[in-house]
N, C-alpha and C. Protein backbone atom coordinates (compact mmCIF):
# COMPACT_ATOMS: atom_id res chain seq x y z
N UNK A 1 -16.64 -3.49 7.94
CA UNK A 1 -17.27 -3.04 6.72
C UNK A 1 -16.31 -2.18 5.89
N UNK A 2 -15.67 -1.70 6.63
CA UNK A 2 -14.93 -0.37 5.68
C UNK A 2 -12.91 -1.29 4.88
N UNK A 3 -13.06 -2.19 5.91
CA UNK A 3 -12.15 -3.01 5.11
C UNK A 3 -12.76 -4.06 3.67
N UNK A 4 -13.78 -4.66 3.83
CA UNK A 4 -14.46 -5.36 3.14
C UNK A 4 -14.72 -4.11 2.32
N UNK A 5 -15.10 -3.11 2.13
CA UNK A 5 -15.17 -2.12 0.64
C UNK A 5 -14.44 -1.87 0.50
N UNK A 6 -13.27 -2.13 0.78
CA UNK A 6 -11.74 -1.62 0.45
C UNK A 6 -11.34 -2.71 -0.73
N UNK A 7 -11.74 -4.07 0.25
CA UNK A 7 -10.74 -5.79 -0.50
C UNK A 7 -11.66 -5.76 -2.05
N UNK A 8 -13.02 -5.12 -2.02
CA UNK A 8 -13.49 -5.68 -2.92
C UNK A 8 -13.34 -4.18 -3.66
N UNK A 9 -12.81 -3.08 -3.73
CA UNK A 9 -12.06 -2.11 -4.17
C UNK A 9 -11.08 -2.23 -5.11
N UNK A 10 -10.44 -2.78 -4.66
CA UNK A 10 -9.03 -3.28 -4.87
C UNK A 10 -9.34 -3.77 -6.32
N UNK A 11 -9.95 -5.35 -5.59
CA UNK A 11 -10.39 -6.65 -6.89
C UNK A 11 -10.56 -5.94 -7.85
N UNK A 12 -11.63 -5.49 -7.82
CA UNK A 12 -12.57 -4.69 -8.92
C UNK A 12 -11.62 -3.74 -9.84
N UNK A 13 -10.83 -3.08 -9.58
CA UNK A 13 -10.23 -2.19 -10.32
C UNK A 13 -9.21 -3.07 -10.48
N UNK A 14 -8.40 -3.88 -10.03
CA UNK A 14 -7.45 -5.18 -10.53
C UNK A 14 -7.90 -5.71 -11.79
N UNK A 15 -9.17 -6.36 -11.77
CA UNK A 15 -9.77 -6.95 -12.65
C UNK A 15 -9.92 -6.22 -14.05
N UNK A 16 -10.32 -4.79 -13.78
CA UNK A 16 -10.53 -3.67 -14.63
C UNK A 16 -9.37 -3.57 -15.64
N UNK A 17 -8.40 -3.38 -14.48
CA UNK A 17 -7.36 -3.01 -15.29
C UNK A 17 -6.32 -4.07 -16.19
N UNK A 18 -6.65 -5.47 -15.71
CA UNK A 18 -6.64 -6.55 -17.05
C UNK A 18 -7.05 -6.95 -17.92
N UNK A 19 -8.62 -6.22 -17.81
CA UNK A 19 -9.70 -6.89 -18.35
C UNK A 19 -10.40 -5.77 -19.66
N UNK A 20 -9.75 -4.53 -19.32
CA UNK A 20 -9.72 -3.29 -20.57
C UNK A 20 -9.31 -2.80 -21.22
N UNK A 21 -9.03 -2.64 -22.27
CA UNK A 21 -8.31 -2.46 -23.49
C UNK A 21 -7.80 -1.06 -23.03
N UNK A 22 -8.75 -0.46 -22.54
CA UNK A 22 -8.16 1.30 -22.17
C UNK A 22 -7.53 1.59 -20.78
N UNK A 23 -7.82 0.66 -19.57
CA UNK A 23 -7.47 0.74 -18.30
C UNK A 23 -5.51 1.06 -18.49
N UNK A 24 -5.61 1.99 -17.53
CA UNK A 24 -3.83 2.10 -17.21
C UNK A 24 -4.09 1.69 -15.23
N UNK A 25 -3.10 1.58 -15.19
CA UNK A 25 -2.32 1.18 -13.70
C UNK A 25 -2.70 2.39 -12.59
N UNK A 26 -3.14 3.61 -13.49
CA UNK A 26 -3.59 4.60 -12.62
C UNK A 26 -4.63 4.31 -11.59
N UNK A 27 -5.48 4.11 -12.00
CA UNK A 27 -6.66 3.40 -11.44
C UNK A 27 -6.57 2.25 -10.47
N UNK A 28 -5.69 1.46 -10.75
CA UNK A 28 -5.21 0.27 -9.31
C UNK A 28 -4.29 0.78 -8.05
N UNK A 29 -3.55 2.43 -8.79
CA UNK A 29 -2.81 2.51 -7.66
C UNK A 29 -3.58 3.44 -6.74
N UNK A 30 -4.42 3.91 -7.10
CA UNK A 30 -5.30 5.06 -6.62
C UNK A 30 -6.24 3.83 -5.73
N UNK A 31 -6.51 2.91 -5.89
CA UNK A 31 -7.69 2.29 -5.46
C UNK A 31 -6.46 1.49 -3.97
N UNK A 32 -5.56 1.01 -4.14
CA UNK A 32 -4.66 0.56 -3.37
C UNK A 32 -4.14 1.62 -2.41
N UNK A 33 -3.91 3.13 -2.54
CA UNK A 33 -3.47 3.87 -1.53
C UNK A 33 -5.00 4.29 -1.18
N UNK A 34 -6.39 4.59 -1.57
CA UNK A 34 -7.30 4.87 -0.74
C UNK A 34 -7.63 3.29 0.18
N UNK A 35 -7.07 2.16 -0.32
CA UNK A 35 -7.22 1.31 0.76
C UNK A 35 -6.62 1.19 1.87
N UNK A 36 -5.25 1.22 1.52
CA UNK A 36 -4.16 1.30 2.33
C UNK A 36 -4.16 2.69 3.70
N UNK A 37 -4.76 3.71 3.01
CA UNK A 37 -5.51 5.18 3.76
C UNK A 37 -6.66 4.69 5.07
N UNK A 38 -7.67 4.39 4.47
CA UNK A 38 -8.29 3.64 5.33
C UNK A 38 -8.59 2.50 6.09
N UNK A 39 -7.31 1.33 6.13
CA UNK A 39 -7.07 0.40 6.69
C UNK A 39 -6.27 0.59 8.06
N UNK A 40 -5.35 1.63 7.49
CA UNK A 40 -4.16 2.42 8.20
C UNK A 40 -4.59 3.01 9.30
N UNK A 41 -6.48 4.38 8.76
CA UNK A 41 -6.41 4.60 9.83
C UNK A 41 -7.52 3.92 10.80
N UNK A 42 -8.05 2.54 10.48
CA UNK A 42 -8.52 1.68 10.95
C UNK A 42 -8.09 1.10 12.35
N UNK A 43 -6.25 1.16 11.92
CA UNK A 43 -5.73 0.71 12.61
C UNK A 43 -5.14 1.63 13.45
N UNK A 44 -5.21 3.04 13.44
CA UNK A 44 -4.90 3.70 14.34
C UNK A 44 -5.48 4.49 15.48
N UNK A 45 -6.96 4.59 14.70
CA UNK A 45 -7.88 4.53 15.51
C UNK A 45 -8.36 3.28 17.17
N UNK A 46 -7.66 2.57 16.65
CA UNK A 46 -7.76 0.89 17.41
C UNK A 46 -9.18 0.83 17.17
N UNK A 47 -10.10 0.98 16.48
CA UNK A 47 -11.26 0.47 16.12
C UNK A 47 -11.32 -0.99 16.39
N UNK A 48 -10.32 -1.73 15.37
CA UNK A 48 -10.08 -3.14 15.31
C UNK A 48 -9.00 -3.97 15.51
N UNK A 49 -8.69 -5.16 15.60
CA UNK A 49 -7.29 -5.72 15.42
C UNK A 49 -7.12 -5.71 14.25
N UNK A 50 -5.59 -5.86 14.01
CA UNK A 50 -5.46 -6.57 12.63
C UNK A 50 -5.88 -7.67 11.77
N UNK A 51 -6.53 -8.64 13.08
CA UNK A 51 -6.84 -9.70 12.32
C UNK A 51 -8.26 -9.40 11.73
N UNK A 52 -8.58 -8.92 12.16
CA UNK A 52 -10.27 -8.28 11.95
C UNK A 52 -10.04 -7.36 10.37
N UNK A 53 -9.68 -6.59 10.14
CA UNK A 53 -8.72 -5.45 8.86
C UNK A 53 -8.43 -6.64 7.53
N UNK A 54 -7.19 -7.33 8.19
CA UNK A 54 -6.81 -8.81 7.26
C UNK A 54 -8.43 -9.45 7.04
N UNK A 55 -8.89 -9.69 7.91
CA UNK A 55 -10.09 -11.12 7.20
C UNK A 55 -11.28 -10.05 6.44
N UNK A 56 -11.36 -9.03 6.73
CA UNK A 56 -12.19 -8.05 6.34
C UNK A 56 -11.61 -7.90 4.35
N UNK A 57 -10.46 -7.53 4.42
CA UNK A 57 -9.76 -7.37 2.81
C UNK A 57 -10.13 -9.24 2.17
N UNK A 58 -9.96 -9.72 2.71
CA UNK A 58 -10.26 -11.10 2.02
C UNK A 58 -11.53 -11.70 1.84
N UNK A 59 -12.27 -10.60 3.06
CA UNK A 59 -13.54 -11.32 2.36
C UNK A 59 -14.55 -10.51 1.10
N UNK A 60 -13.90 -9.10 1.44
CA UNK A 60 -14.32 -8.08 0.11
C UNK A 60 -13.67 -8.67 -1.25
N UNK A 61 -12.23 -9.02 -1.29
CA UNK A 61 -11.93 -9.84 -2.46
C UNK A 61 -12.10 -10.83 -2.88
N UNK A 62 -12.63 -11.67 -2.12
CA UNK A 62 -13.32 -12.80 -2.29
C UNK A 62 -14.64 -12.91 -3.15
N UNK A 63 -15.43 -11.88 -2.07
CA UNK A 63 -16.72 -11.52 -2.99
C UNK A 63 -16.43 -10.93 -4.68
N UNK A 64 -15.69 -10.05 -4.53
CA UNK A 64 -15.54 -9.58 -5.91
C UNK A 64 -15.12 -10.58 -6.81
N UNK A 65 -14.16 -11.81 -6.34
CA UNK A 65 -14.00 -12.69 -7.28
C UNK A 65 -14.99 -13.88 -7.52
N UNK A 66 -15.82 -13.97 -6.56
CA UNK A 66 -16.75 -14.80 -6.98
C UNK A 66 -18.26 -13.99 -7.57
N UNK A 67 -18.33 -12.88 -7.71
CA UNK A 67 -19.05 -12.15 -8.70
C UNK A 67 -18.65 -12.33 -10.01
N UNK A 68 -16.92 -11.64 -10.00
CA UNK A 68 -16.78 -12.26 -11.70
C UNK A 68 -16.59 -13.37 -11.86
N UNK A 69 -16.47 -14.52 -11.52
CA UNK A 69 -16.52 -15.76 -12.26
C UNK A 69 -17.63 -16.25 -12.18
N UNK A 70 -18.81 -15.93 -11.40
CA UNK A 70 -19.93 -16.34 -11.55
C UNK A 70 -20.93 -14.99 -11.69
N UNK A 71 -20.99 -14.53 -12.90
CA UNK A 71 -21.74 -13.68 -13.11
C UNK A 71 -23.30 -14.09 -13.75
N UNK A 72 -24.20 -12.85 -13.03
CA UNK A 72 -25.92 -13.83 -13.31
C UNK A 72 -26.02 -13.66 -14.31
């Protein structure tokens, strides 16, 4: 779970920051080191494997990209 709110973290402020006339880069890098923060200590904790962390970020970005292209 805490990787999957990370991947779709990420997206979301990615998207933001192409998609707004006012967005700066601030906002993607801030959203990328609180991911990178809690993936990290995901992994140091041994909570999970890596592969578990990896499929977790892809499926949060996934979701986020199939929200915006299919929006209700």
């Amino acid at each position: 779970m805490h990787a999957i709110a990370m991947g779709g973290l990420v997206i979301f402020f990615l998207l933001f920051v192409f998609n707004d006339n006012y967005a700066s880069g601030l906002y993607l890098s801030i959203a990328l080191l609180v991911a990178g923060a809690v993936c990290t200590a995901r992994f140091i904790v041994s909570d999970h494997r890596p592969a578990e962390i990896y499929a977790g970020l892809v499926v949060g970005s996934l979701a986020q990209l199939i929200g915006w292209i299919f929006p209700l």
